[in-house]
Protein backbone atom coordinates (compact mmCIF):
# COMPACT_ATOMS: atom_id res chain seq x y z
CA UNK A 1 -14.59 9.90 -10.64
CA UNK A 2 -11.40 11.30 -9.83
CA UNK A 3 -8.30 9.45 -9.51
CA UNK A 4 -4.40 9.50 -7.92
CA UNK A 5 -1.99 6.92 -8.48
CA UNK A 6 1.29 7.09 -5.87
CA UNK A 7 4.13 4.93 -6.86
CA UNK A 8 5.98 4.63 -3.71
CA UNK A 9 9.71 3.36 -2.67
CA UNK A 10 10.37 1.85 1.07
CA UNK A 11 12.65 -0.71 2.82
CA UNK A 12 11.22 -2.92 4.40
CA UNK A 13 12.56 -5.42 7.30
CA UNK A 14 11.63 -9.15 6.02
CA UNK A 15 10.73 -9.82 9.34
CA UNK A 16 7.99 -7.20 9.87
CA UNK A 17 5.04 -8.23 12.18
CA UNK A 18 1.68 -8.44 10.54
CA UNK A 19 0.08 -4.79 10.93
CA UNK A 20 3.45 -2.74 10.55
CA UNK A 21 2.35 0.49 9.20
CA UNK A 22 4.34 1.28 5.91
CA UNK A 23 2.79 4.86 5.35
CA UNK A 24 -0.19 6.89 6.16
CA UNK A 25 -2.03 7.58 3.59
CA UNK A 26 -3.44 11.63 3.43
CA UNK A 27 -5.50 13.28 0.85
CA UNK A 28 -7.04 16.80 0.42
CA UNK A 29 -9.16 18.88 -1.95
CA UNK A 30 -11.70 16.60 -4.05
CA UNK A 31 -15.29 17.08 -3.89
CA UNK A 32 -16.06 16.14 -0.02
CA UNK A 33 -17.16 12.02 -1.21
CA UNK A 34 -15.45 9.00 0.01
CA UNK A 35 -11.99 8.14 -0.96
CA UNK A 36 -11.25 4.89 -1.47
CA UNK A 37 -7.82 3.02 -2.05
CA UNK A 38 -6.68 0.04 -4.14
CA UNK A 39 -3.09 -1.28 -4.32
CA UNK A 40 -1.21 -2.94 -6.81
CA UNK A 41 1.97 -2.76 -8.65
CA UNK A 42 5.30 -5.27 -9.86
CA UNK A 43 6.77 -6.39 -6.86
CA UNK A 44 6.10 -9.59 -5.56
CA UNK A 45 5.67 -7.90 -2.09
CA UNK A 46 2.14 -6.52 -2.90
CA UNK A 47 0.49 -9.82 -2.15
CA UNK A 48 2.27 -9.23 1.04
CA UNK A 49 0.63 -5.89 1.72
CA UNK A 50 -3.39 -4.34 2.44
CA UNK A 51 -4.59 -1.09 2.98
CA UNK A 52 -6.43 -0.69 6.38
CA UNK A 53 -8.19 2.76 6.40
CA UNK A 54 -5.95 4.92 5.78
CA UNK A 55 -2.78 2.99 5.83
CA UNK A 56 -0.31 0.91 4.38
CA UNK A 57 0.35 -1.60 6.38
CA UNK A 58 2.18 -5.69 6.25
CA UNK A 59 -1.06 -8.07 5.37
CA UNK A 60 -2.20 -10.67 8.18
CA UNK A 61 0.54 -13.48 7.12
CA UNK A 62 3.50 -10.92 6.85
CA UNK A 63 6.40 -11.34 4.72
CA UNK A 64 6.37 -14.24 2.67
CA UNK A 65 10.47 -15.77 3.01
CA UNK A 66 9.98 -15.97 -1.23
CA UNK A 67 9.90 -11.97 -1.46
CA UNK A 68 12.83 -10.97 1.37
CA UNK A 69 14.68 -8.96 -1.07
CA UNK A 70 12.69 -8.30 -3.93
CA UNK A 71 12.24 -5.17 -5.60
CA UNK A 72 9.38 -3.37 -7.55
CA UNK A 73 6.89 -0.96 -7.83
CA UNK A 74 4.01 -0.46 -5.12
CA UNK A 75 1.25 1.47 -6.70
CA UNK A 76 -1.74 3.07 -4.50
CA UNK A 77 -4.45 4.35 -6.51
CA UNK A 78 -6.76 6.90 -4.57
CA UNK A 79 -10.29 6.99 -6.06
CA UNK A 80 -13.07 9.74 -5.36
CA UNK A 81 -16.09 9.42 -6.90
């Protein structure tokens, strides 16, 4: 299995529709298998957030009002195995 973790850093308007793409996820190289990607990290935003195919994007309930201005770390973790 071969793994990539991205930490990334964005702004992010509180107000941001359900399905706003946040990046675009892009890998190369690797063995030709599936890539799959997982998300975590520390801020309270990543219950906010879901990968859908290849990219980040707000989840279906958007911003919850109890994260507008929170900080943290988003984490993706590509996996090929």
């Amino acid at each position: 299995m071969i793994g990539l973790h991205l930490v990334l850093g964005f702004t992010l308007a509180c107000l941001s529709p359900p399905g706003t793409v946040i990046a675009v996820l892009s890998t190369s190289g690797g063995d030709g298998n599936p890539i799959s990607y997982s998300l975590s990290g520390t801020a309270p935003i990543v219950s906010d957030l879901m990968i859908n195919g290849t990219a980040l994007v707000v989840g279906r309930s958007g911003i919850a009002p109890a994260h507008w201005g929170t900080k943290g770390n988003v984490i993706v973790q590509a996996t090929q195995k």
